[in-house]
N, C-alpha and C. Protein backbone atom coordinates (compact mmCIF):
# COMPACT_ATOMS: atom_id res chain seq x y z
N UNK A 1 -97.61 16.78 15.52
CA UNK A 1 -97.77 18.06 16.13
C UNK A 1 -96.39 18.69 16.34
N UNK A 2 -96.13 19.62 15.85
CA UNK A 2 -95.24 20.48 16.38
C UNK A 2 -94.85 21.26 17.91
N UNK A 3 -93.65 21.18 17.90
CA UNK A 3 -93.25 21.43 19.06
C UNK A 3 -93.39 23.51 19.05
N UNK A 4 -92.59 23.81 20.27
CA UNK A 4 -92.27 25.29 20.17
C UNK A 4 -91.49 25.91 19.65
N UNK A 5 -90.35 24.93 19.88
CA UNK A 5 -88.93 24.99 19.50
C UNK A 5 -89.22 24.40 17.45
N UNK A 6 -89.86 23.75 17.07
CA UNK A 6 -89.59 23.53 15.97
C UNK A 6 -90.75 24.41 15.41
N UNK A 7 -91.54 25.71 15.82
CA UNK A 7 -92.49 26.37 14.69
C UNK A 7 -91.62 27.80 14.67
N UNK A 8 -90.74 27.86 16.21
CA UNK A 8 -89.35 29.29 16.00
C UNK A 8 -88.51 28.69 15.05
N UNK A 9 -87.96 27.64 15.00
CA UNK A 9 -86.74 27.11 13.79
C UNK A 9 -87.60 27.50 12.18
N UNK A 10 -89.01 27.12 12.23
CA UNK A 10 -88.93 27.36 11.07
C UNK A 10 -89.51 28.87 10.54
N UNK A 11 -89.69 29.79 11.58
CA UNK A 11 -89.83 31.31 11.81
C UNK A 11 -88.64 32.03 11.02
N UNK A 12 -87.39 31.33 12.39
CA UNK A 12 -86.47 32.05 11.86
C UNK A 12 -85.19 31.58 10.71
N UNK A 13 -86.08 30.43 10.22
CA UNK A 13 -85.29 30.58 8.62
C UNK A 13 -86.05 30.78 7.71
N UNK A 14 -87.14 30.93 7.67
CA UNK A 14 -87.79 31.50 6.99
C UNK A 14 -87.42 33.35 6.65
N UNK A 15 -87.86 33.55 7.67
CA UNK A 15 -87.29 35.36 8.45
C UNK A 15 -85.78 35.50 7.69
N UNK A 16 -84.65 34.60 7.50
CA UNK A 16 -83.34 34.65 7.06
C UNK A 16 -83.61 34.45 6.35
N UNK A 17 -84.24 33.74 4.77
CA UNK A 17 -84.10 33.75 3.57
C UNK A 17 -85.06 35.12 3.73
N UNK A 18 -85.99 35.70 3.64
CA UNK A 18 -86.79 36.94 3.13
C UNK A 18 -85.78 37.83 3.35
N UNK A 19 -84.92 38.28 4.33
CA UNK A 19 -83.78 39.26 4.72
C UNK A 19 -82.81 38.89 3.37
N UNK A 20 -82.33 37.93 3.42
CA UNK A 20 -81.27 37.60 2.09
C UNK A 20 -81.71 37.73 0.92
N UNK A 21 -82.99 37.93 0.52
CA UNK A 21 -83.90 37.74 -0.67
C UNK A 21 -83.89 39.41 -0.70
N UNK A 22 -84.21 39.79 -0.13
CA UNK A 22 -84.32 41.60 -0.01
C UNK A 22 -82.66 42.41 -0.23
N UNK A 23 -81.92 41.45 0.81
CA UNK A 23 -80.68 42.15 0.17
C UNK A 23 -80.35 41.82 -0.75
N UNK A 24 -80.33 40.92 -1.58
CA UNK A 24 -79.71 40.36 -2.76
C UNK A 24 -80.40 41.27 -4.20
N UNK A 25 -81.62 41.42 -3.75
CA UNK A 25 -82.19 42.37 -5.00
C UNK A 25 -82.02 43.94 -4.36
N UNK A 26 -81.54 44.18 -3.30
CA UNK A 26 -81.51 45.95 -3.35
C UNK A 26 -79.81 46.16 -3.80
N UNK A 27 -79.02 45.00 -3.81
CA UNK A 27 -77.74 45.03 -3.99
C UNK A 27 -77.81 44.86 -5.06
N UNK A 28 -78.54 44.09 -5.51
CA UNK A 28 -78.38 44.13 -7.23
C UNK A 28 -79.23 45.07 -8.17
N UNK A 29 -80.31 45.32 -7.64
CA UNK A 29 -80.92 46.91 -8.11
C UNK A 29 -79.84 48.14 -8.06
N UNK A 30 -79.10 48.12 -7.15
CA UNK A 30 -78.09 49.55 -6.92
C UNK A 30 -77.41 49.96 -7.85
N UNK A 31 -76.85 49.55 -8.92
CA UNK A 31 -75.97 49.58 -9.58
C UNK A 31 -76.28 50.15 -11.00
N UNK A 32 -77.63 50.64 -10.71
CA UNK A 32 -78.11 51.90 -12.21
C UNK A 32 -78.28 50.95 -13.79
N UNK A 33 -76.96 50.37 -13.66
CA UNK A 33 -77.01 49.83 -15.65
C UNK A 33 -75.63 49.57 -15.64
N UNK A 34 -75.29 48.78 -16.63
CA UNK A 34 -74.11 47.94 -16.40
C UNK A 34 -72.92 49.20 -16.69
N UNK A 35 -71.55 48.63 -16.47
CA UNK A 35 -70.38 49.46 -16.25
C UNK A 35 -69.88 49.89 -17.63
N UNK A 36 -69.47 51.64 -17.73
CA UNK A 36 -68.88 51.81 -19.33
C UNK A 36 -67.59 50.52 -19.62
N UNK A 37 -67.55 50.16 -20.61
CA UNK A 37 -66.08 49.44 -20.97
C UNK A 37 -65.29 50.53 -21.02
N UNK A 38 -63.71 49.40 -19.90
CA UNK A 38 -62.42 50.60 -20.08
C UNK A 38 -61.90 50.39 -21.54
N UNK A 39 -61.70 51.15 -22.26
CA UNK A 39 -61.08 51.27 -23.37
C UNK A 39 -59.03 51.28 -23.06
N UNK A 40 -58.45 50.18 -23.72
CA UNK A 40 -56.91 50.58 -23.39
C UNK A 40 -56.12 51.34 -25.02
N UNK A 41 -55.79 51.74 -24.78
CA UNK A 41 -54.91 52.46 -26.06
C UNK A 41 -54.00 51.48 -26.19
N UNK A 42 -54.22 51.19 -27.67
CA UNK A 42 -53.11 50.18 -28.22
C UNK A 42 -52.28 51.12 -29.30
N UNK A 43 -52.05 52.01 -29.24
CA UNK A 43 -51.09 53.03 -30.18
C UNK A 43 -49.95 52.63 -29.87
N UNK A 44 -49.04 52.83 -30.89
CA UNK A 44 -47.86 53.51 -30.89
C UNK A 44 -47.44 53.61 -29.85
N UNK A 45 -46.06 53.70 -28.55
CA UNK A 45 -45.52 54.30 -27.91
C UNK A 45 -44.44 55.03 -27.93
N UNK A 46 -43.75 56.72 -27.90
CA UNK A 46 -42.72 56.86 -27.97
C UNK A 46 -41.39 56.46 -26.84
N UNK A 47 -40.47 56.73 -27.34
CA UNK A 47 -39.87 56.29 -26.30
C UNK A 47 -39.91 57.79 -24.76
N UNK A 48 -39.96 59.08 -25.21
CA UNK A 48 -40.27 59.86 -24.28
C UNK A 48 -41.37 59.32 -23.58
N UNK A 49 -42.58 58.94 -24.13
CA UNK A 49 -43.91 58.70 -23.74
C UNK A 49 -43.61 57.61 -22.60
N UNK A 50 -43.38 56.46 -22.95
CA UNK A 50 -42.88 55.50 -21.93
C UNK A 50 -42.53 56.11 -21.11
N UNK A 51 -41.50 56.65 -21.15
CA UNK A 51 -40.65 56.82 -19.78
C UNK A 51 -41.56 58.07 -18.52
N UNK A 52 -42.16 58.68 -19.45
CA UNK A 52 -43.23 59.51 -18.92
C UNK A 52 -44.45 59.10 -18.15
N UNK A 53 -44.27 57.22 -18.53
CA UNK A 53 -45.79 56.63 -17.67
C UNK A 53 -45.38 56.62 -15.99
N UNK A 54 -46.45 56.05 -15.79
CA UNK A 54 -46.33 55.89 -14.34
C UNK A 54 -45.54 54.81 -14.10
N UNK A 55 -44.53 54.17 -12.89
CA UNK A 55 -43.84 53.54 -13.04
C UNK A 55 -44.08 51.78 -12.78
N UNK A 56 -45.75 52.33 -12.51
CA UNK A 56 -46.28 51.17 -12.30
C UNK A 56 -46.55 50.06 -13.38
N UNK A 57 -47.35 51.31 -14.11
CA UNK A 57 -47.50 50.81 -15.51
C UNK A 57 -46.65 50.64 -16.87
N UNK A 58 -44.95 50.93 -16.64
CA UNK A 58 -44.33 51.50 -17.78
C UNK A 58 -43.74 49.84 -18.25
N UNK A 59 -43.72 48.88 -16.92
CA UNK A 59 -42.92 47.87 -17.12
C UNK A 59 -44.13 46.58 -17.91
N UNK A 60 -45.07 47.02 -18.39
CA UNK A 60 -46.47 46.18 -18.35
C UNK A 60 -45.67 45.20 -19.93
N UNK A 61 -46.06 44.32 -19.65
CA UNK A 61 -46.06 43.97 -21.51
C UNK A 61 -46.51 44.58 -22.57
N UNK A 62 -47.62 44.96 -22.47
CA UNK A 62 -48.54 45.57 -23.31
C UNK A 62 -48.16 46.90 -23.58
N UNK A 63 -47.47 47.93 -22.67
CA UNK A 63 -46.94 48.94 -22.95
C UNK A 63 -45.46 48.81 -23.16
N UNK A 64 -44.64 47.78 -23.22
CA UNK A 64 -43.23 47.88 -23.77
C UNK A 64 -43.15 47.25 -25.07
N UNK A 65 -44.50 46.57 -25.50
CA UNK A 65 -44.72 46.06 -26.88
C UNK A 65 -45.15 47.12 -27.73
N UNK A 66 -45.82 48.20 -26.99
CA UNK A 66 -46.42 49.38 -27.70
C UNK A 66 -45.40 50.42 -28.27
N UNK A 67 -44.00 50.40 -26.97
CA UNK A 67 -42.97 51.15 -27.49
C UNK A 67 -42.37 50.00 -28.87
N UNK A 68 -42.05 49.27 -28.66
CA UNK A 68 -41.29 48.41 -30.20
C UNK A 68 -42.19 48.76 -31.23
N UNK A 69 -43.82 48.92 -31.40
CA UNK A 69 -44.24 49.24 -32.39
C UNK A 69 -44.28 50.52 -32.54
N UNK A 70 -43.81 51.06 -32.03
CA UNK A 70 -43.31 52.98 -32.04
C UNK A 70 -42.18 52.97 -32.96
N UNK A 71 -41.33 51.87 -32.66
CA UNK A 71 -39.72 52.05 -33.08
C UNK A 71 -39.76 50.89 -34.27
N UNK A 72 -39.67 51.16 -35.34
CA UNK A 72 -39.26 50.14 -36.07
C UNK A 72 -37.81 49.60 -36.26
N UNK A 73 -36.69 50.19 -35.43
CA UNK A 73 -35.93 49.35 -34.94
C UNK A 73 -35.37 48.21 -34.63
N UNK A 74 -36.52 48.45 -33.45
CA UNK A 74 -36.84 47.46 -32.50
C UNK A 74 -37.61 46.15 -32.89
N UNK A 75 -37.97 46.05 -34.40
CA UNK A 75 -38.55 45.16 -34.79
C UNK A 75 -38.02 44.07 -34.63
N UNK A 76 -36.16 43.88 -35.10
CA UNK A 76 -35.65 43.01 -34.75
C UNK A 76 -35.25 42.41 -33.62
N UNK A 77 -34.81 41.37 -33.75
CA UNK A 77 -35.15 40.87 -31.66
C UNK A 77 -33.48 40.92 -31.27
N UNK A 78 -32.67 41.47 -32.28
CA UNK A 78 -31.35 41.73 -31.82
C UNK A 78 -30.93 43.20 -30.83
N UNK A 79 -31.95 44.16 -32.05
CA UNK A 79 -32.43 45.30 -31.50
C UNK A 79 -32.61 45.58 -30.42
N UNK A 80 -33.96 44.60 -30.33
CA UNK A 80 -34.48 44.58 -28.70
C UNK A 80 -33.87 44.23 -28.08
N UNK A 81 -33.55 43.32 -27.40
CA UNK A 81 -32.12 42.66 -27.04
C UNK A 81 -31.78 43.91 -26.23
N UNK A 82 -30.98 44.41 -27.11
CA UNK A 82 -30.18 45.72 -27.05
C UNK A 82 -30.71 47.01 -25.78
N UNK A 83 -31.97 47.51 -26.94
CA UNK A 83 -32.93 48.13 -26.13
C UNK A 83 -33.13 47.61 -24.74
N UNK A 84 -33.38 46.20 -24.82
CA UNK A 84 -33.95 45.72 -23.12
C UNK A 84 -32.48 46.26 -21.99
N UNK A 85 -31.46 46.11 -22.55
CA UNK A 85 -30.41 45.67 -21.88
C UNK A 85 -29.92 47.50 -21.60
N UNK A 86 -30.02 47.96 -22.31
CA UNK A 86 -28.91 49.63 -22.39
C UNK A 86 -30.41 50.56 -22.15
N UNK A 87 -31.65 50.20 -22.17
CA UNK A 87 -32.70 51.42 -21.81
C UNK A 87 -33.61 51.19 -20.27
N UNK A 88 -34.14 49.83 -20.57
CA UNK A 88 -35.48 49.12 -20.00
C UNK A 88 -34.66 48.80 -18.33
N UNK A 89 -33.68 48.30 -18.37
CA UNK A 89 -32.58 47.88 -17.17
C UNK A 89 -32.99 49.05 -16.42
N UNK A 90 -31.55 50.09 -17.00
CA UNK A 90 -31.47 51.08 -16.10
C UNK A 90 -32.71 51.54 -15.30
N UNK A 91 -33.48 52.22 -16.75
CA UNK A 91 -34.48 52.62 -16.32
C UNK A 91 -35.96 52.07 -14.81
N UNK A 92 -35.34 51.07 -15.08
CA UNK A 92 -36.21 49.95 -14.54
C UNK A 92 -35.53 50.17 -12.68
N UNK A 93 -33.88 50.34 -12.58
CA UNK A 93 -33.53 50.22 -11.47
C UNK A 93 -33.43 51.74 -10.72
N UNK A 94 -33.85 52.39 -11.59
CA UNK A 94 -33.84 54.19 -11.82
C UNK A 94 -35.25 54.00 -10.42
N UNK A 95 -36.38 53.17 -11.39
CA UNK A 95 -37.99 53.52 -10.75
C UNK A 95 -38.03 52.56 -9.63
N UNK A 96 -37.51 51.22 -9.63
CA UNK A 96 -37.24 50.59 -8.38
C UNK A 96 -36.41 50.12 -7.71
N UNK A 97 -35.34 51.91 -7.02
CA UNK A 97 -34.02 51.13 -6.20
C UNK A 97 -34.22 50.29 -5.17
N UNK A 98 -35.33 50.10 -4.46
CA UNK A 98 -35.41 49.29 -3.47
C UNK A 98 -35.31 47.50 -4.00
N UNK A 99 -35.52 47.40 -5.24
CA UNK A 99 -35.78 46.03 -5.16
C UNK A 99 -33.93 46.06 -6.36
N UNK A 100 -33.45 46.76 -6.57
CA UNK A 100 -32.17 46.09 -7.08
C UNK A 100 -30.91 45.45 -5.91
N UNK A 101 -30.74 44.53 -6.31
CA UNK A 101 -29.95 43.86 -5.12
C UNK A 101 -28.69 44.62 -5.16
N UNK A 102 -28.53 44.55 -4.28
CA UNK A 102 -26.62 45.09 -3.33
C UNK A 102 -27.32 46.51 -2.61
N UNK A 103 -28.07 46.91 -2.81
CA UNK A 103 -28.78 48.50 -2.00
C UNK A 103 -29.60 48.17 -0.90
């Protein structure tokens, strides 16, 4: 025979899975149809273009690989080298003086 205390225990977990069961499908109903794919541009970068990104995004891999395939130059890694050291630097301490040391 059941007690009082053990026909409320099993009330109220019962009562808590149907609540979790209801949110879990109105949270997962909400959402219409799945998300467009972000598309990223893998073109070309110029070197104006770069410097024109946001400064968040200009230092990314993916967009300083995009400028070398802009520049056939830069193909060589002496080049780059070069480029990293006399463009990407400055530029780099241009968009974040706070983090170059001695300032």
């Amino acid at each position: 025979m059941h007690s009082g205390f053990d026909l409320f225990f099993e009330r109220d977990i019962t009562m808590r899975l149907l609540i979790g069961i209801i949110l879990i499908a109105a949270v997962g109903c909400s959402g219409g149809g799945p998300a467009e794919p972000v598309e990223f541009d893998n073109s070309p970068l110029t070197l104006e273009a770069w410097k024109a990104l946001d400064r968040l995004e200009k230092y990314d891999f993916e967009n300083l690989e995009r400028v070398r395939e802009g520049d056939p130059k830069l193909k060589s890694e002496k080049n780059w080298g070069i480029f990293m050291q006399r463009v990407v630097v400055p530029e780099r301490k241009k968009d974040f003086p706070e983090s170059t040391p001695g300032n």
